[in-house]
Protein backbone atom coordinates (compact mmCIF):
# COMPACT_ATOMS: atom_id res chain seq x y z
CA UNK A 1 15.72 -6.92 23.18
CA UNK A 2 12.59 -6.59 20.78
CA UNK A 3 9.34 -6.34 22.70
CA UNK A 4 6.82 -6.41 19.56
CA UNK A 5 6.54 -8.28 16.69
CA UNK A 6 8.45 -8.06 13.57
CA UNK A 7 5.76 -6.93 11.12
CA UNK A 8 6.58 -10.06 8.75
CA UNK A 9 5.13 -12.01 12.33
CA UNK A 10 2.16 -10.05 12.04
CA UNK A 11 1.15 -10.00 8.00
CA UNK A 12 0.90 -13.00 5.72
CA UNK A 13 2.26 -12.01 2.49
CA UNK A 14 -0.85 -12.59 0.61
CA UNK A 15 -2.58 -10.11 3.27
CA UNK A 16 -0.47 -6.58 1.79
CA UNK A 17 -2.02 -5.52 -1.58
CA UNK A 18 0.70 -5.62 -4.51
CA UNK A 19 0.52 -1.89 -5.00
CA UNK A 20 -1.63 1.32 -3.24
CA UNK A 21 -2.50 4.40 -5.29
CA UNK A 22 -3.46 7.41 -2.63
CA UNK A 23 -4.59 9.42 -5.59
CA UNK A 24 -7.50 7.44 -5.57
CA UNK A 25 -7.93 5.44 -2.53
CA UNK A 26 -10.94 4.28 -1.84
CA UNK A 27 -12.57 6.68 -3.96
CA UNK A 28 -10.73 9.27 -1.92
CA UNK A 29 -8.01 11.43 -3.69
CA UNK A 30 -5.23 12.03 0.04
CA UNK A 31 -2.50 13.97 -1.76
CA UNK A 32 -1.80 17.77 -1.96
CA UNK A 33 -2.62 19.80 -4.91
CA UNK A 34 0.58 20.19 -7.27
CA UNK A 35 2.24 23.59 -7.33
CA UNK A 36 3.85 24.87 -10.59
CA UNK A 37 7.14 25.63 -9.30
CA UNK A 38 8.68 27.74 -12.97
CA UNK A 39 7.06 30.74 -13.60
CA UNK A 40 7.65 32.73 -13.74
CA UNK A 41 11.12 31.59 -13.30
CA UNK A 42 13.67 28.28 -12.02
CA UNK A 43 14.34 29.69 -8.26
CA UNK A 44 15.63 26.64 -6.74
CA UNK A 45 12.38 26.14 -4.02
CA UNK A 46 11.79 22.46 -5.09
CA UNK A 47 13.40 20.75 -2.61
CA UNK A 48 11.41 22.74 -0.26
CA UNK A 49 8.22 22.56 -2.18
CA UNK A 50 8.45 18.73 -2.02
CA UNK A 51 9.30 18.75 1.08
CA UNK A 52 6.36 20.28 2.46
CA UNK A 53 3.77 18.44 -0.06
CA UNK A 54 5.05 15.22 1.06
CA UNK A 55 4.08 16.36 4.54
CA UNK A 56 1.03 17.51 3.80
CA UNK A 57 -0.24 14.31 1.81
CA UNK A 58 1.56 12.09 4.89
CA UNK A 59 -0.96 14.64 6.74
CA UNK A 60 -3.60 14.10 4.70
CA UNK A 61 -3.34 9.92 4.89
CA UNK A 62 -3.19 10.24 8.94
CA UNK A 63 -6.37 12.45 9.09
CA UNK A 64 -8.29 10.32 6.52
């Protein structure tokens, strides 16, 4: 049994914004800094380095 509302209860469609940029939200750039993950050579880290950036930016969004 559901105890809260299903979020299409709780926002009119017109209310969510058609598309959200967190490079610039608000005037207020949330995401991580790239990292430059071929030189000096391909070592197979990207799944870990976008791993951990998209933690940090989720970070980033939480802590305004």
């Amino acid at each position: 049994m559901k105890n809260s509302p299903h979020s299409w209860e709780v926002l009119a469609k017109e209310d969510i914004p058609d598309s959200i940029d967190w490079r610039n939200k608000d005037g207020t750039n949330y995401l991580s800094w790239n990292k430059n993950q071929h030189i000096p050579q391909y070592c197979g880290s990207c799944w870990a380095q976008g791993t951990t950036s998209t933690i940090a930016d989720r970070f980033n969004i939480m802590n305004g």
